[in-house]
N, C-alpha and C. Protein backbone atom coordinates (compact mmCIF):
# COMPACT_ATOMS: atom_id res chain seq x y z
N UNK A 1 0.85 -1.18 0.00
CA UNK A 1 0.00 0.00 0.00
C UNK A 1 0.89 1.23 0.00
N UNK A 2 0.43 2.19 -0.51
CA UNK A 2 1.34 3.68 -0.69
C UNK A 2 0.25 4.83 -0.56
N UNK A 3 0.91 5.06 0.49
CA UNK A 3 0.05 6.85 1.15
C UNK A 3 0.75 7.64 0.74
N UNK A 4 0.25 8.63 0.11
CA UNK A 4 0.61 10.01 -0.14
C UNK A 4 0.12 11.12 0.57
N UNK A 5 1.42 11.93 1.06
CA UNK A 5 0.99 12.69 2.36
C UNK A 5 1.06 14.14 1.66
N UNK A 6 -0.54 14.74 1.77
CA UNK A 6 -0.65 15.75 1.18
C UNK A 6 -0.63 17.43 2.48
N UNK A 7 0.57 17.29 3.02
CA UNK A 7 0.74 18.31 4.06
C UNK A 7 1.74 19.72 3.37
N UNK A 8 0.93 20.68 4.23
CA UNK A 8 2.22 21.57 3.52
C UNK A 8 2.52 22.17 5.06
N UNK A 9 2.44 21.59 5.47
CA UNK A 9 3.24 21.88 7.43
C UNK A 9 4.33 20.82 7.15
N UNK A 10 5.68 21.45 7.92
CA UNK A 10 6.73 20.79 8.41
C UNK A 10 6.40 19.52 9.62
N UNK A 11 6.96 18.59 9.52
CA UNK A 11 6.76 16.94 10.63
C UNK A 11 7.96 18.04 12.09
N UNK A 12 7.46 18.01 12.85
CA UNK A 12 8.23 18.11 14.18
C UNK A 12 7.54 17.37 14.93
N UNK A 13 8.35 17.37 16.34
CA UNK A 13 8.25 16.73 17.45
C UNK A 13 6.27 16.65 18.11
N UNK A 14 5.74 17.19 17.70
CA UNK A 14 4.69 17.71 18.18
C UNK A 14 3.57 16.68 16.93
N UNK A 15 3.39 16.89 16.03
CA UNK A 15 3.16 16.45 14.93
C UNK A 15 3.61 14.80 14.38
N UNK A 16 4.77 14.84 14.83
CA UNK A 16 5.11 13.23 14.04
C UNK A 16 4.80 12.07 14.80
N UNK A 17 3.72 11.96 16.45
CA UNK A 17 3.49 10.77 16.54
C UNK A 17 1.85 11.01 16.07
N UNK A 18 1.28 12.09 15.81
CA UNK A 18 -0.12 12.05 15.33
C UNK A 18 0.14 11.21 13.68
N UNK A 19 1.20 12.32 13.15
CA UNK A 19 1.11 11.20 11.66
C UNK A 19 1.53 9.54 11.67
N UNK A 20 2.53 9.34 12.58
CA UNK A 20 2.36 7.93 12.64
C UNK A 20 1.38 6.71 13.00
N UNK A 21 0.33 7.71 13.89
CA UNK A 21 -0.81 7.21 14.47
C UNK A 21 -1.58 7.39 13.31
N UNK A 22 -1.88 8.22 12.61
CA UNK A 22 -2.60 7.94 11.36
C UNK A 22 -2.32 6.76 10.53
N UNK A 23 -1.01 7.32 10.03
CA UNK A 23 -0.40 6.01 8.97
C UNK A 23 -0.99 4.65 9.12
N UNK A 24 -0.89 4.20 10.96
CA UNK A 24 -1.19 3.18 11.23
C UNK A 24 -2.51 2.81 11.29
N UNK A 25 -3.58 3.99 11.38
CA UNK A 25 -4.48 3.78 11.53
C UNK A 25 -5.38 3.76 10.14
N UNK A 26 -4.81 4.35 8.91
CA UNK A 26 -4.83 3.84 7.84
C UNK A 26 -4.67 2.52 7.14
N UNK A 27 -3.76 2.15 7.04
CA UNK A 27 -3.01 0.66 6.80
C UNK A 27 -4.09 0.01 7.74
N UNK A 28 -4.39 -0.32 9.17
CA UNK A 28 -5.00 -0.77 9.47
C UNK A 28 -6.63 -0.67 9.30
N UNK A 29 -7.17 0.15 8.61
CA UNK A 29 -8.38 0.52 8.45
C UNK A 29 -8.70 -0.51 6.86
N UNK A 30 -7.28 -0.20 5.71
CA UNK A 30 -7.88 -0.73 4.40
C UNK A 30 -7.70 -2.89 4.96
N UNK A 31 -6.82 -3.09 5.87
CA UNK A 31 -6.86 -4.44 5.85
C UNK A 31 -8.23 -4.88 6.25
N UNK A 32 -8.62 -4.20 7.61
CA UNK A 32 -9.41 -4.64 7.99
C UNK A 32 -11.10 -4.69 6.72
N UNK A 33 -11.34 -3.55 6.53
CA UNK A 33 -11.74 -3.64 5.03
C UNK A 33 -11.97 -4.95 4.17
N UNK A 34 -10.67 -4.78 3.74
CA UNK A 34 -10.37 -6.18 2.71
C UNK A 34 -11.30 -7.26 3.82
N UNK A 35 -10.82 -7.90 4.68
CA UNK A 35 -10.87 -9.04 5.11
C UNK A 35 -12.34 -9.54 5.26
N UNK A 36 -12.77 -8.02 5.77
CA UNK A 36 -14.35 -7.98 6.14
C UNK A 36 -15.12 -8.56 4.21
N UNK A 37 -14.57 -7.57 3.58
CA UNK A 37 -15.38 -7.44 2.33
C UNK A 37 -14.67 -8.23 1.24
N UNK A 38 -13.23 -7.97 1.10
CA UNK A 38 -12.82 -9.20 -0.25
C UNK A 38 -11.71 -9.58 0.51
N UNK A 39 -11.74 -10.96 1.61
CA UNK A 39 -10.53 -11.18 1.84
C UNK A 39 -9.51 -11.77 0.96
N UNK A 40 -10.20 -12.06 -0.08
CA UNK A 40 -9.76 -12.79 -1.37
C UNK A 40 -8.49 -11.97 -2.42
N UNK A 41 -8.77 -10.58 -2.22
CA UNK A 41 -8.03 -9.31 -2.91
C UNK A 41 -7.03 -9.19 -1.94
N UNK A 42 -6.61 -9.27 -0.10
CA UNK A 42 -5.22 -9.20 0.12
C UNK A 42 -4.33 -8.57 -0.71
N UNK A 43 -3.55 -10.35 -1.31
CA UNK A 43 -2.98 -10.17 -2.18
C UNK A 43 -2.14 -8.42 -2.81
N UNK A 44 -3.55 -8.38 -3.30
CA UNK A 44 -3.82 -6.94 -4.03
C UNK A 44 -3.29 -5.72 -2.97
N UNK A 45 -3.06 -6.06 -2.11
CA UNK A 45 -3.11 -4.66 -0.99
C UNK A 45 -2.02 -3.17 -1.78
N UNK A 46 -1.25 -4.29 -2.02
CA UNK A 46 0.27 -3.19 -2.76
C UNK A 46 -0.34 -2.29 -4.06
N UNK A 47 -1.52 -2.49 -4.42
CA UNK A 47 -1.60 -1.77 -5.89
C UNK A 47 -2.60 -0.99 -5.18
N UNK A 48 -3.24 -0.70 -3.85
CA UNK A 48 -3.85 0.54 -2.98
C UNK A 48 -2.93 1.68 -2.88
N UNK A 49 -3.61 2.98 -2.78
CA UNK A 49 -2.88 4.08 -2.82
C UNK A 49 -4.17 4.90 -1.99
N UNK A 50 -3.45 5.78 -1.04
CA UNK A 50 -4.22 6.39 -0.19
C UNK A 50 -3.58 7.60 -0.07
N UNK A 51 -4.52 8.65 -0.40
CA UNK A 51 -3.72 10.23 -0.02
C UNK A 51 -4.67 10.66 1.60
N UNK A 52 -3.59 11.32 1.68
CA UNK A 52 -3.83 11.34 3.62
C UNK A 52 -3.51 13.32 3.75
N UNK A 53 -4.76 13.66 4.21
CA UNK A 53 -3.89 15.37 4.43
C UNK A 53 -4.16 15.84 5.55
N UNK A 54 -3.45 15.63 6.31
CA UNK A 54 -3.11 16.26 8.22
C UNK A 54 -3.68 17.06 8.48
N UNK A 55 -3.97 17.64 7.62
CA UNK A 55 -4.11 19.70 7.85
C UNK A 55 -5.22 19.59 7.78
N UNK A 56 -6.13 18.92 6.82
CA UNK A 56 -7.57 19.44 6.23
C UNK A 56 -8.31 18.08 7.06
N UNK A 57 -7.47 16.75 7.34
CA UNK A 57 -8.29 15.78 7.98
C UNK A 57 -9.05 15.36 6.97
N UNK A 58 -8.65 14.76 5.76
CA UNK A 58 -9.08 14.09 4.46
C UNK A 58 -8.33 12.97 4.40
N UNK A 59 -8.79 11.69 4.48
CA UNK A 59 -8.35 10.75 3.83
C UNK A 59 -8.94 9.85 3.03
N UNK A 60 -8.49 10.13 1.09
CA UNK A 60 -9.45 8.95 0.07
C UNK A 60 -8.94 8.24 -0.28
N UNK A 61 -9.43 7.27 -1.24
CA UNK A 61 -8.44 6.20 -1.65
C UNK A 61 -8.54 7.15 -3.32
N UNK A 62 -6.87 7.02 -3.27
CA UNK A 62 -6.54 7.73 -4.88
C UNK A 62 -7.19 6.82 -5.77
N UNK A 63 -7.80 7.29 -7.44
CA UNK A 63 -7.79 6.82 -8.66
C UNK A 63 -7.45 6.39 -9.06
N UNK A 64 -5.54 5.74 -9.13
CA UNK A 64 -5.16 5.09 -9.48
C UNK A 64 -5.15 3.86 -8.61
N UNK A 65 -5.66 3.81 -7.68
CA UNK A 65 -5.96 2.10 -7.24
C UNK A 65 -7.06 1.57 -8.18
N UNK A 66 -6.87 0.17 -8.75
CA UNK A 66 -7.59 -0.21 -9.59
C UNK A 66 -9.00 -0.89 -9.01
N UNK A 67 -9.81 -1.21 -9.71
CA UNK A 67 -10.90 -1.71 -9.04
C UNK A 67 -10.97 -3.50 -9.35
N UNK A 68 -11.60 -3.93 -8.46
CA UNK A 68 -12.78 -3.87 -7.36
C UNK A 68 -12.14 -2.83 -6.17
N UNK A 69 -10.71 -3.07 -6.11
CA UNK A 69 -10.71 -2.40 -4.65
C UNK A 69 -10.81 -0.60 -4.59
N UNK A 70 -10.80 -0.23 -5.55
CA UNK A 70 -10.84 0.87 -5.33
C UNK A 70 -12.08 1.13 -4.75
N UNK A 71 -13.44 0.68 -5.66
CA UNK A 71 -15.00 0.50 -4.82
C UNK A 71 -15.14 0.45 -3.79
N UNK A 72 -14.54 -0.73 -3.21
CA UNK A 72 -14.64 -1.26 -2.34
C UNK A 72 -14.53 -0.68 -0.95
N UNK A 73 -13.29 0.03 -1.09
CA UNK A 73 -12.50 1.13 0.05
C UNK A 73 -13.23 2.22 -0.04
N UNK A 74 -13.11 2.94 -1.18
CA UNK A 74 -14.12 4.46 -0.87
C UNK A 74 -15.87 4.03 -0.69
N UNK A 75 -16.24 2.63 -0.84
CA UNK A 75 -17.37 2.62 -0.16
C UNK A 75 -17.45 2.46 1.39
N UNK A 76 -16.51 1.76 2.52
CA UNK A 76 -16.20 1.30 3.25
C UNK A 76 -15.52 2.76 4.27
N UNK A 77 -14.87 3.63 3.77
CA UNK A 77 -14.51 4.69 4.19
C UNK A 77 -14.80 6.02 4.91
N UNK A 78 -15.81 6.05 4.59
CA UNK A 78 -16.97 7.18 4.99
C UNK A 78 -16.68 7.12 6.37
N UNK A 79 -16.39 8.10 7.56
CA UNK A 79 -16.47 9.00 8.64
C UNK A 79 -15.33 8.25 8.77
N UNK A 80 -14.14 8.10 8.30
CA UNK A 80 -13.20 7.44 8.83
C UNK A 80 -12.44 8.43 10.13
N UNK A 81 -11.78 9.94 9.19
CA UNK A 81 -10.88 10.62 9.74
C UNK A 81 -11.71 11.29 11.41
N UNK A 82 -13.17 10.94 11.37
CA UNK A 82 -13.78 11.59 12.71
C UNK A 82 -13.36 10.30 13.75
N UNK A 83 -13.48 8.69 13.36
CA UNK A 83 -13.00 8.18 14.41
C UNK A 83 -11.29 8.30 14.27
N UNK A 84 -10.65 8.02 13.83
CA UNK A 84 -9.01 8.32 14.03
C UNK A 84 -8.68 9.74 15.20
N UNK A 85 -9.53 10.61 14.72
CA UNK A 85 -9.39 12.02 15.81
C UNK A 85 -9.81 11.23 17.40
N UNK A 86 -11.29 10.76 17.16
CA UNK A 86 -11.64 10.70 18.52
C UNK A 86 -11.42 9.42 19.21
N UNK A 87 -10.47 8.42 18.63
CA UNK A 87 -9.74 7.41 19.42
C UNK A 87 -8.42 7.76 19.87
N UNK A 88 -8.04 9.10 19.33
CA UNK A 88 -6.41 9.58 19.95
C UNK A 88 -6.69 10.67 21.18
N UNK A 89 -6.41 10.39 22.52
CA UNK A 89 -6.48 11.17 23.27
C UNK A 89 -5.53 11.99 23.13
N UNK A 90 -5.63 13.45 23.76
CA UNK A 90 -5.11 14.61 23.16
C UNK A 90 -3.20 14.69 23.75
N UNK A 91 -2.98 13.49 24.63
CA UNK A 91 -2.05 12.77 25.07
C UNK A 91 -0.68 11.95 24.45
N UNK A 92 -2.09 10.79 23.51
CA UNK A 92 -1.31 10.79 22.35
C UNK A 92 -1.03 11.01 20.95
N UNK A 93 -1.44 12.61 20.87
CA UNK A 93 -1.35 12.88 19.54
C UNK A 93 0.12 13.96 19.86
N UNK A 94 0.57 14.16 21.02
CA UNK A 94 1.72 15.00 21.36
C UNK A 94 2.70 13.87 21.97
N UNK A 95 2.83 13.26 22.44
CA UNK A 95 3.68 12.13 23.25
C UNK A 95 4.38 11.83 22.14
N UNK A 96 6.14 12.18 22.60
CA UNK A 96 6.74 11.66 22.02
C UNK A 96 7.06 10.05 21.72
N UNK A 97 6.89 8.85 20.48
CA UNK A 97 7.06 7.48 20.78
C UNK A 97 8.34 7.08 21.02
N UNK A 98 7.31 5.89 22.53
CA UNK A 98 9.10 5.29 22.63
C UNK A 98 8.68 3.43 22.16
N UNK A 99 10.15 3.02 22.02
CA UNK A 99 10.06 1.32 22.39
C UNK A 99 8.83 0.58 22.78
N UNK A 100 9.02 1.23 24.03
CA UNK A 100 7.49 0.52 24.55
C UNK A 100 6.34 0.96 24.54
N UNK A 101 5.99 1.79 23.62
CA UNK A 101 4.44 2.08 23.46
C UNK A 101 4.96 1.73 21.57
N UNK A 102 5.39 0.64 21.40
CA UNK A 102 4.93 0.46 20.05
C UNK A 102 4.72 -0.70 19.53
């Protein structure tokens, strides 16, 4: 899978465990997806492309993912970026990561 990060803010200390918490919460959002709806496409995960934008709190699945999965995901997607906000306490969207919280 390949996210494209559409930010025009600099990553600092403050900022880079929220985007990693995204990332992850991305990647983990299209598997779970798949498994629910085509666990059969897996496989396929690498030809997904997801643009992600920090700033505006948009995340779609790009055009150039081919279909079924492209369907599949932007049907499945809808209110994603409101739970990602409200499962990160405001704790850990600033906490720097260590070892053991990963």
């Amino acid at each position: 899978m390949k996210i494209n990060w559409k930010s025009t803010g600099k990553i600092n200390q403050q900022n880079s465990l929220h985007l990693l918490n995204l990332e992850y919460a991305v990647e983990l959002q299209v598997i779970l997806i798949l498994i629910r709806e085509a666990e059969h496409l897996m496989e396929y995960r690498s030809l997904i492309t997801v643009e992600v934008d920090p700033d505006g709190g948009q995340v779609s699945i790009d055009s150039e993912t081919p279909e079924p999965l492209y369907s599949i995901l932007e049907r499945n997607f809808h209110g994603f970026d409101s739970k990602v906000e409200k499962s990160l306490s405001p704790h850990e969207r600033t906490v720097k990561p260590s070892f053991a919280s990963i």
